[in-house]
Protein backbone atom coordinates (compact mmCIF):
# COMPACT_ATOMS: atom_id res chain seq x y z
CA UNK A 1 36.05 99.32 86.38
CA UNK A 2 34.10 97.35 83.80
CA UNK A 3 30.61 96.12 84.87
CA UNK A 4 29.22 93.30 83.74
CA UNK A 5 25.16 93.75 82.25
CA UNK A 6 23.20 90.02 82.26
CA UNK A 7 23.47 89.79 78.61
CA UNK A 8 27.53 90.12 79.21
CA UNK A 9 27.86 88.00 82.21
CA UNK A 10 29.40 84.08 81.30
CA UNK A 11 29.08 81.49 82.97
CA UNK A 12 32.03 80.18 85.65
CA UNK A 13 34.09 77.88 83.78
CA UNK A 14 33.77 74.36 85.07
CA UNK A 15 36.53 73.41 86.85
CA UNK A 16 39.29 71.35 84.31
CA UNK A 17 41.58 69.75 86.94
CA UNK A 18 41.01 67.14 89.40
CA UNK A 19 43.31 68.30 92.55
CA UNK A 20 44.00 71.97 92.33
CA UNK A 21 46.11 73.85 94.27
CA UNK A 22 46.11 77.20 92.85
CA UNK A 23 43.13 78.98 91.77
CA UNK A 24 41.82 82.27 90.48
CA UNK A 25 38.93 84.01 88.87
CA UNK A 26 39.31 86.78 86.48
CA UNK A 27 37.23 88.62 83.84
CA UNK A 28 38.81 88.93 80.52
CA UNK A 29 37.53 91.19 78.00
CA UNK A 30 38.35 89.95 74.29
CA UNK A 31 39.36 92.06 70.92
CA UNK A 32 35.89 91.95 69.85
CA UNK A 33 34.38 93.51 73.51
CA UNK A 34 32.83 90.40 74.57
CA UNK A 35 33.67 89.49 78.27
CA UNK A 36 34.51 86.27 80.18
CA UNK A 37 35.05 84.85 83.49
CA UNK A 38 38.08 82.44 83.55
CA UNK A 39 39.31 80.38 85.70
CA UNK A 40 43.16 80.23 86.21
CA UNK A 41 44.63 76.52 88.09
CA UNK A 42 47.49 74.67 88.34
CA UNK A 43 47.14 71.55 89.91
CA UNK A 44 48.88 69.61 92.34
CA UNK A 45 52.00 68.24 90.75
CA UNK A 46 52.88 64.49 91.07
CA UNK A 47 55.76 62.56 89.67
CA UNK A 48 55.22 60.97 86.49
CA UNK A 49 55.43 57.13 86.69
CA UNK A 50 56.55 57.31 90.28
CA UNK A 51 60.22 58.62 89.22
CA UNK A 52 60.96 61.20 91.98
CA UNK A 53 63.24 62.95 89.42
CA UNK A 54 60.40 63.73 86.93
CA UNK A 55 57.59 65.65 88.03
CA UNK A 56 54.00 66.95 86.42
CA UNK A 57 51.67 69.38 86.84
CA UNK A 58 48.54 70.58 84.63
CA UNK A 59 47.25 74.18 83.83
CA UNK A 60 44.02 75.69 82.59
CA UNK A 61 42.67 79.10 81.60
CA UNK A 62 39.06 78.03 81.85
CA UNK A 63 37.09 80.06 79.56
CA UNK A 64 39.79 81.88 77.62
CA UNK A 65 41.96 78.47 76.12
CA UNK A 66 40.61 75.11 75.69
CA UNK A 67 42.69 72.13 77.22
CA UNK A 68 45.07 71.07 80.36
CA UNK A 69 48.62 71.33 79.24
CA UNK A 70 51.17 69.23 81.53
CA UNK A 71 54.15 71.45 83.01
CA UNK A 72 57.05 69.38 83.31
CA UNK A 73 59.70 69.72 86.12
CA UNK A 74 62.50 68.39 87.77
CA UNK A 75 60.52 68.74 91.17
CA UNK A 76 57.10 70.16 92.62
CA UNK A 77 58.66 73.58 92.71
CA UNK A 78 59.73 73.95 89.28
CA UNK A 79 56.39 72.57 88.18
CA UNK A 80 54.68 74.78 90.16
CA UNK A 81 56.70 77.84 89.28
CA UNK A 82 57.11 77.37 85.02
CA UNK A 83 53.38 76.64 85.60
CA UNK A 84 52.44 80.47 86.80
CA UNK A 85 54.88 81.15 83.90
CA UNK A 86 52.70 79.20 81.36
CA UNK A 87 49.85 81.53 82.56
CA UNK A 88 51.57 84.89 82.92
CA UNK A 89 52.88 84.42 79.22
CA UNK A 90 49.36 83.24 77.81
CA UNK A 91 47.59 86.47 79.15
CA UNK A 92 50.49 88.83 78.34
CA UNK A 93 50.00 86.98 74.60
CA UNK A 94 46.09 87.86 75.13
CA UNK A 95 46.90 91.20 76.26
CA UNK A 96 49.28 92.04 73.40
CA UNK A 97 46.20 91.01 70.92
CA UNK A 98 44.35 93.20 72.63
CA UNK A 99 42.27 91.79 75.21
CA UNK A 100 42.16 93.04 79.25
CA UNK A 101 42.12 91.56 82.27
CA UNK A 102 40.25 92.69 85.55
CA UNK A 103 39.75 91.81 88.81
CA UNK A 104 36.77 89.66 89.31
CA UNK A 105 34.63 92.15 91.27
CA UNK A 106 35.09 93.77 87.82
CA UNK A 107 38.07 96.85 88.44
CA UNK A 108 40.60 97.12 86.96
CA UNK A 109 41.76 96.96 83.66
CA UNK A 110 44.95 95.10 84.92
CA UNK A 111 48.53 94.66 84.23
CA UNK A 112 49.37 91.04 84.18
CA UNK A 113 52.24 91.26 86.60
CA UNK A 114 48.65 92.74 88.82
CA UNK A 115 47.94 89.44 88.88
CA UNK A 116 50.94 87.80 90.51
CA UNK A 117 52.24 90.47 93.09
């Protein structure tokens, strides 16, 4: 369990993504020991210039990666699924450059497959 003093504790990420549908908080602890909240979301996917065969959806890891990145997909459910891919393969990229993840009531450390069972 990691605990969070005030000079550790960050700020909750403001939220990157107009309509989300999935949402999570975690605390990430980086290489250099200094900890975060992020805030995981995917938002609600929508085709992309009203052609029901091409669909987007947009992903953020608040407070760990700058930016929205657009998941493309045939459908919603492909958008929805390669976008929990997008974040399960960014933290197991964080984790292999040695950060952790824990729950945000502060146990843990996790696993990232934790995360998504």
């Amino acid at each position: 369990m990691v605990t969070m003093t005030t000079s550790d504790k960050s700020p909750v990420p403001d939220s990157q993504i107009e309509h989300t549908v999935a949402e999570r908080f975690i605390i990430c602890r980086l290489k250099n020991g200094e900890m975060r909240v992020v805030r995981l979301q995917i938002s609600l996917p929508l085709p992309v210039d009203g052609n029901p065969e091409r669909w987007s959806c947009d992903v953020a890891l608040a407070g760990l990666y700058p930016g929205t990145p657009k998941v493309p997909g045939v459908d919603s459910f492909q958008c929805i699924n390669l976008a929990f891919g997008l974040i399960r393969q960014a933290l197991e990229k964080f984790m292999e450059d040695g950060g952790q993840i824990y729950w945000r009531d502060g146990s843990g450390p996790l696993g990232v497959m934790d995360l998504f069972s």
